[in-house]
Protein backbone atom coordinates (compact mmCIF):
# COMPACT_ATOMS: atom_id res chain seq x y z
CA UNK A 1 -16.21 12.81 -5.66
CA UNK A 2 -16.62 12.76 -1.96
CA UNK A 3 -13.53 14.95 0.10
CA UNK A 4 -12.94 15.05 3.37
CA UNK A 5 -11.02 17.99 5.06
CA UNK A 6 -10.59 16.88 8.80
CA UNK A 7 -6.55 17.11 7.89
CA UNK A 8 -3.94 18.92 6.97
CA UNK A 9 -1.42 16.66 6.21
CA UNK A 10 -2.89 14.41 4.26
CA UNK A 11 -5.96 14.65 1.86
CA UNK A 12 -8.92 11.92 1.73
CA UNK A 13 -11.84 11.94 -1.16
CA UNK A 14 -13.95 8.82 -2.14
CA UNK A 15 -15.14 8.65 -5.72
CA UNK A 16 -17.61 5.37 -5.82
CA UNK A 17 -16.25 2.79 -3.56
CA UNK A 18 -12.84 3.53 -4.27
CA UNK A 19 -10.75 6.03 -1.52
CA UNK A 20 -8.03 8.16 -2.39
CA UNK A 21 -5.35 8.66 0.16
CA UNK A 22 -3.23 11.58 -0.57
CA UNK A 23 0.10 12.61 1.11
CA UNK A 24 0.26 16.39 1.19
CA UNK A 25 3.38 18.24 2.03
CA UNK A 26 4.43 19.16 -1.06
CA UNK A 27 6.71 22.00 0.11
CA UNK A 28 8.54 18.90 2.14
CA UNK A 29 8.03 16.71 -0.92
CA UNK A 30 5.67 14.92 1.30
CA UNK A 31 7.93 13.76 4.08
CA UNK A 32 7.03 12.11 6.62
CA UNK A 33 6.69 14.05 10.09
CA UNK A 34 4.48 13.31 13.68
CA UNK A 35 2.03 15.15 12.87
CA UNK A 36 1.05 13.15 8.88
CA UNK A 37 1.90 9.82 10.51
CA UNK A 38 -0.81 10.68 13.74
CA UNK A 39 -3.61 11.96 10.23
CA UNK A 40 -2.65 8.65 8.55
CA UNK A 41 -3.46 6.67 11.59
CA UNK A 42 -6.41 8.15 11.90
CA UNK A 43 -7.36 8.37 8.21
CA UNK A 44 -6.70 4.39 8.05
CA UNK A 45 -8.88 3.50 11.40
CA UNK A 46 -12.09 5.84 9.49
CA UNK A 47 -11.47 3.59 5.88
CA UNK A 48 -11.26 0.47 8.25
CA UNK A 49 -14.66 1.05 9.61
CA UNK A 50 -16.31 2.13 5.96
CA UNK A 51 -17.70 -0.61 4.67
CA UNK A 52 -18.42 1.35 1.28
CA UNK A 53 -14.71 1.04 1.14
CA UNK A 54 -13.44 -1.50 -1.49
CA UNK A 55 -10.70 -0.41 -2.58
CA UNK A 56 -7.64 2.02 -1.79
CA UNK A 57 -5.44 4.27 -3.86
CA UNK A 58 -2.67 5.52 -2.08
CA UNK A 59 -0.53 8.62 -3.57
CA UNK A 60 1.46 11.68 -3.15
CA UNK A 61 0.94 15.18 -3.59
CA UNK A 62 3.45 17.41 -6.61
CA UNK A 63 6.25 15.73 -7.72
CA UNK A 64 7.14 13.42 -4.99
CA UNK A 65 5.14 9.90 -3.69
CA UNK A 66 7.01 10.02 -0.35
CA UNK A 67 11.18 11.71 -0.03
CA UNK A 68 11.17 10.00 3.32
CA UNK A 69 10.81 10.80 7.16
CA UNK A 70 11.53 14.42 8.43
CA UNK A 71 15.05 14.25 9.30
CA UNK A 72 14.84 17.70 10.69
CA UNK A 73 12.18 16.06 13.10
CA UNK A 74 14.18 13.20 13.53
CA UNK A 75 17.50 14.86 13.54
CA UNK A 76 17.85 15.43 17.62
CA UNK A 77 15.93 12.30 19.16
CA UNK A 78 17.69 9.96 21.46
CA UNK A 79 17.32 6.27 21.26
CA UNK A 80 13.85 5.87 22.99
CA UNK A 81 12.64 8.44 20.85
CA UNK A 82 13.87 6.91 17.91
CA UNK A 83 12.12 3.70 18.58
CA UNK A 84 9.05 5.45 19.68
CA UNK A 85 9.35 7.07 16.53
CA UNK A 86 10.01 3.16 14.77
CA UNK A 87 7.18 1.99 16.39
CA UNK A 88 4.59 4.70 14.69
CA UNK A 89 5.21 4.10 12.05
CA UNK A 90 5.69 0.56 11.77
CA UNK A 91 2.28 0.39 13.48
CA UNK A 92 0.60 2.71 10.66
CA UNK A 93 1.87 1.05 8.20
CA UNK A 94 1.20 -2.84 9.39
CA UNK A 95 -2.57 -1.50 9.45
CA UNK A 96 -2.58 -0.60 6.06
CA UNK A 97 -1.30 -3.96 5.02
CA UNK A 98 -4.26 -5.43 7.08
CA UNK A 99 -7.22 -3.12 5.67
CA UNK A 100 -9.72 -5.67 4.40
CA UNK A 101 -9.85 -3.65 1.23
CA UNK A 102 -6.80 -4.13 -1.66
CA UNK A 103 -4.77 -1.07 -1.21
CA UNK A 104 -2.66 0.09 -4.80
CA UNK A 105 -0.03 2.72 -4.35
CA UNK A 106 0.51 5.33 -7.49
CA UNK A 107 3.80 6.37 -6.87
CA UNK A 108 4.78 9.75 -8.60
CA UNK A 109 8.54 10.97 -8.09
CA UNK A 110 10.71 10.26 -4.83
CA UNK A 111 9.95 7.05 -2.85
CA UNK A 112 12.80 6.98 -0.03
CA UNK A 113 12.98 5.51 3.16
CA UNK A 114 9.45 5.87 4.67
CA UNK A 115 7.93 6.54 1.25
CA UNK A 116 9.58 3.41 -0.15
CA UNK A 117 8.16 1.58 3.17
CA UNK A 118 4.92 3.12 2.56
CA UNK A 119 4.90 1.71 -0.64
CA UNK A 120 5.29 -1.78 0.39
CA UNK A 121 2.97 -1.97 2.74
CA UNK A 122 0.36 -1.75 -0.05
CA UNK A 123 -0.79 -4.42 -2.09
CA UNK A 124 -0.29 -3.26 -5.48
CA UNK A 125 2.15 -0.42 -6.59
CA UNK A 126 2.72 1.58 -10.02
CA UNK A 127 5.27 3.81 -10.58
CA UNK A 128 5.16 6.87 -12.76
CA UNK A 129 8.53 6.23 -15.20
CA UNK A 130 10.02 9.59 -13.12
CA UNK A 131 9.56 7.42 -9.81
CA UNK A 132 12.63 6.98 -7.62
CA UNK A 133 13.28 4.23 -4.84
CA UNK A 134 15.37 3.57 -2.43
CA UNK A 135 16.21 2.72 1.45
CA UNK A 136 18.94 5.51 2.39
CA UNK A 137 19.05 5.28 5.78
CA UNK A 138 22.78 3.75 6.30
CA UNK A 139 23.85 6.98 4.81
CA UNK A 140 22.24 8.89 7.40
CA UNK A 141 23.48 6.63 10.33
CA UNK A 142 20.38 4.33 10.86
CA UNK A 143 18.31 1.18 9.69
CA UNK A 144 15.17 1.58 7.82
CA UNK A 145 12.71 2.13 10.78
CA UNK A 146 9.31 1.38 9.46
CA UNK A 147 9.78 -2.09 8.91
CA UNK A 148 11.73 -1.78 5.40
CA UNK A 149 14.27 -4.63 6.11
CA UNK A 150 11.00 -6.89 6.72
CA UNK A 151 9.51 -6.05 3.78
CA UNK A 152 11.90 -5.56 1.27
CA UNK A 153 13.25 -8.89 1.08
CA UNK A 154 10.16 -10.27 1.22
CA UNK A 155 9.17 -8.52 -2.08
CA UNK A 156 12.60 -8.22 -3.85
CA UNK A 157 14.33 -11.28 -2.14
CA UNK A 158 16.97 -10.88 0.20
CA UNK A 159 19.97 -10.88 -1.74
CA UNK A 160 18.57 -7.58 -3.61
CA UNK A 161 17.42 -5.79 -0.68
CA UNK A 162 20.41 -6.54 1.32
CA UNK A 163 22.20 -4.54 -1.89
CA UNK A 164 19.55 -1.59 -1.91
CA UNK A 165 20.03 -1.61 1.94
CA UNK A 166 23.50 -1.60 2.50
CA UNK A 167 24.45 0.52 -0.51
CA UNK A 168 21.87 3.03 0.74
CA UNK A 169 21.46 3.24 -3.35
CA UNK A 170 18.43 4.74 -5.32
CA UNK A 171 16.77 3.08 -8.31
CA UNK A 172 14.88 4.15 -10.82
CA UNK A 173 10.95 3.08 -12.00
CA UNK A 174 12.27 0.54 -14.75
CA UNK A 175 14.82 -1.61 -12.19
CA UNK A 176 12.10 -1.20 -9.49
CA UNK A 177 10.23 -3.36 -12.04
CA UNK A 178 12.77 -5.46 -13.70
CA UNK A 179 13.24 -6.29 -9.56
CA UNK A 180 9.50 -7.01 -9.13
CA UNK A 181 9.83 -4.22 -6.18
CA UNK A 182 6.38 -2.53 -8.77
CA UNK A 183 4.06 -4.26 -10.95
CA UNK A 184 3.72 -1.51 -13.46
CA UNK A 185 5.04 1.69 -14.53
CA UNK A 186 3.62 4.32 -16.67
CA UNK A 187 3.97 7.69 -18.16
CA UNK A 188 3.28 10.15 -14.97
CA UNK A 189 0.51 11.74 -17.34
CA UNK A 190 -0.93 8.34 -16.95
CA UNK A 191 -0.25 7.46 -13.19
CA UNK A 192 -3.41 8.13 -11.54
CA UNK A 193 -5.75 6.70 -14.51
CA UNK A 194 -4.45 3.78 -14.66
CA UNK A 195 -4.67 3.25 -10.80
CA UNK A 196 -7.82 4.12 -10.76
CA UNK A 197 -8.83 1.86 -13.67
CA UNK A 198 -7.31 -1.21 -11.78
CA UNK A 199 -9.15 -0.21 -8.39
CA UNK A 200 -12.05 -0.29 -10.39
CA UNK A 201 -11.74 -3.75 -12.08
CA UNK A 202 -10.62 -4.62 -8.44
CA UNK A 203 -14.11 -3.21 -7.16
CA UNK A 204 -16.10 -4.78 -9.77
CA UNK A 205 -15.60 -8.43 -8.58
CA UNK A 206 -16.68 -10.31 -6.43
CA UNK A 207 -15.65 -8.38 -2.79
CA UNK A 208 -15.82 -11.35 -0.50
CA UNK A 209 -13.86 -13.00 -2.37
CA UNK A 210 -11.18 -10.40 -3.14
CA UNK A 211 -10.92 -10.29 0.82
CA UNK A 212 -10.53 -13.57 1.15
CA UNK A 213 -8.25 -13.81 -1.65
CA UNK A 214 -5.73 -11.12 -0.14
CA UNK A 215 -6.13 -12.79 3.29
CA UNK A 216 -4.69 -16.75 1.81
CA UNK A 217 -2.30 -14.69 -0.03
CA UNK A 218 -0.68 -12.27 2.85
CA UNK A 219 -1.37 -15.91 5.49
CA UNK A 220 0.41 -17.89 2.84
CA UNK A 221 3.33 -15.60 3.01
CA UNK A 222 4.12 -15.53 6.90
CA UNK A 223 2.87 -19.87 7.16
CA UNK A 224 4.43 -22.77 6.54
CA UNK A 225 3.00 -25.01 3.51
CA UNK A 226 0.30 -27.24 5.31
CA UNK A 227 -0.97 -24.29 7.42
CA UNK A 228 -1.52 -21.64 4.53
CA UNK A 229 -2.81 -24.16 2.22
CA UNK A 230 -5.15 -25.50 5.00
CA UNK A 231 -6.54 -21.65 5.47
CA UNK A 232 -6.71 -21.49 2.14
CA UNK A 233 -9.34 -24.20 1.67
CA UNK A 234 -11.05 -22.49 4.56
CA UNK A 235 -11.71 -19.23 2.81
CA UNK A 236 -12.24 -21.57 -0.68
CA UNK A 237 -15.33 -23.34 1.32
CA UNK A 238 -16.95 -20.07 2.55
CA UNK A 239 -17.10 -18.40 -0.77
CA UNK A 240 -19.70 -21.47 -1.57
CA UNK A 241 -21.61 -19.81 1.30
CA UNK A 242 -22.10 -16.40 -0.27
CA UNK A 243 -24.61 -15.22 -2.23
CA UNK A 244 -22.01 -13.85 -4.50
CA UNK A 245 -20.42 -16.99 -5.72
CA UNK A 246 -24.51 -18.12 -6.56
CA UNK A 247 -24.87 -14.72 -8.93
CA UNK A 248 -21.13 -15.22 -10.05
CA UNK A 249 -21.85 -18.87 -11.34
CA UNK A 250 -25.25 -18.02 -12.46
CA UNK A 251 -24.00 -15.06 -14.41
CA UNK A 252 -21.69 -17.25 -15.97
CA UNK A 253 -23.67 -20.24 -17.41
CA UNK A 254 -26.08 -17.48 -18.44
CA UNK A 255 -23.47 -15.77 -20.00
CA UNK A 256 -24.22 -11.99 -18.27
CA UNK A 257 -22.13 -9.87 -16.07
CA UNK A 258 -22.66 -10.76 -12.69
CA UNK A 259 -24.19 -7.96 -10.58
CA UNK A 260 -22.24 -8.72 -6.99
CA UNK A 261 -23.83 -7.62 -3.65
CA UNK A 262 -21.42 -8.18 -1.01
CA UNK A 263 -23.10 -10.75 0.53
């Protein structure tokens, strides 16, 4: 395994082609601060440009995924501040929902506010069965910030998240998946195995396509009817271009694993 220790909020190794994106402020249960959110920019413009990247695991150090933003940070900012501060992380986050590369979150413990956000912005998320969730920021006197009352209802449906909102409540791992807010949750013995063994099956298909795939699926989501199913073909008719879909095919009638390339 490949580490990289340019931070110190945040932890980044890369074993294969998958990356592993840790949050690390475990004395802070990982909360978010300036200073994480700047690393996590940063971290997500270096796995942007690696093209060894396929896919992304996203987690948090000790017993916590993400308890939310600093409120001791956030506790004395005035209102441009606080929309400065919106704006980061909105802006972090909506570029790890854009990374070429499927990004799975392993969530372990707490998942509030911005962890909960952080969560959403991936592609795929698993919950340990000690995971926690939850938007609390009416009980501190604000809105979600980082774009929680976007994505939230987009994942949950509206009626729900306008509950989880409003409330302010926390739920645990098994009604975050009854809810479809997580596609899985395991034993937190289990958590980072069984991420790993999905970004693996992830990375051993076809890549091209599995870009293309997430793109119809995330343009599909924000277009009307005719326009995502038109981009859809779009990205259908390049595959045929690839020499992946050629092996893929081949591999197939020959009955053989394919061996993908990329290309």
């Amino acid at each position: 395994m490949i580490q990289n220790t340019n931070f110190e909020n945040i932890r980044y190794a890369q074993e294969g082609s998958i990356g592993i994106l840790t949050m690390y402020r475990p004395k802070a249960l990982n909360a978010l601060n300036k200073d994480l959110l700047v690393e996590l920019n940063r971290a997500v413009d270096m796995i942007a440009a690696d093209k060894s990247i396929d896919v992304l695991v996203i987690t948090g150090e000790g017993k916590s995924f993400v308890a939310g933003a600093d409120i001791l940070e956030m506790k004395e900012m005035n209102s441009e501040q606080g929309r400065e501060w919106g704006e980061l992380g909105a802006s972090v986050f909506m570029k790890i929902e854009k990374l070429k590369a499927p990004v799975i979150a392993a969530v372990n413990g707490f998942a509030l506010g911005g962890g909960c956000e952080l969560a959403m912005c991936c592609d795929i998320r698993i919950a340990s069965e000690n995971a926690k969730f939850g938007q609390p920021e009416v009980g501190l006197g604000i809105t979600p910030g980082f774009s929680g009352c976007i994505r939230l209802p987009r994942i949950v449906g509206a009626a729900k998240a306008k509950e989880l909102i409003l409330t302010g409540d926390q739920i645990n791992a098994a009604e975050a998946l009854r809810i479809g807010l997580v596609n899985n949750v395991v034993a937190p013995e289990a958590l980072m195995e069984t991420a790993m063994a999905m970004a693996k099956k992830i990375a051993s298909r076809a890549q091209l396509a599995v870009m293309y795939s997430k793109m119809a699926i995330d343009k599909g989501l924000q277009s009307d009817l005719d326009t995502a199913a038109s981009f859809e073909n779009q990205v259908f008719g390049l595959c045929f271009a690839t020499a992946d879909q050629k092996e893929g095919m081949t591999a197939f009638s020959e009955k053989r694993a394919a061996v993908f390339t990329k290309k």
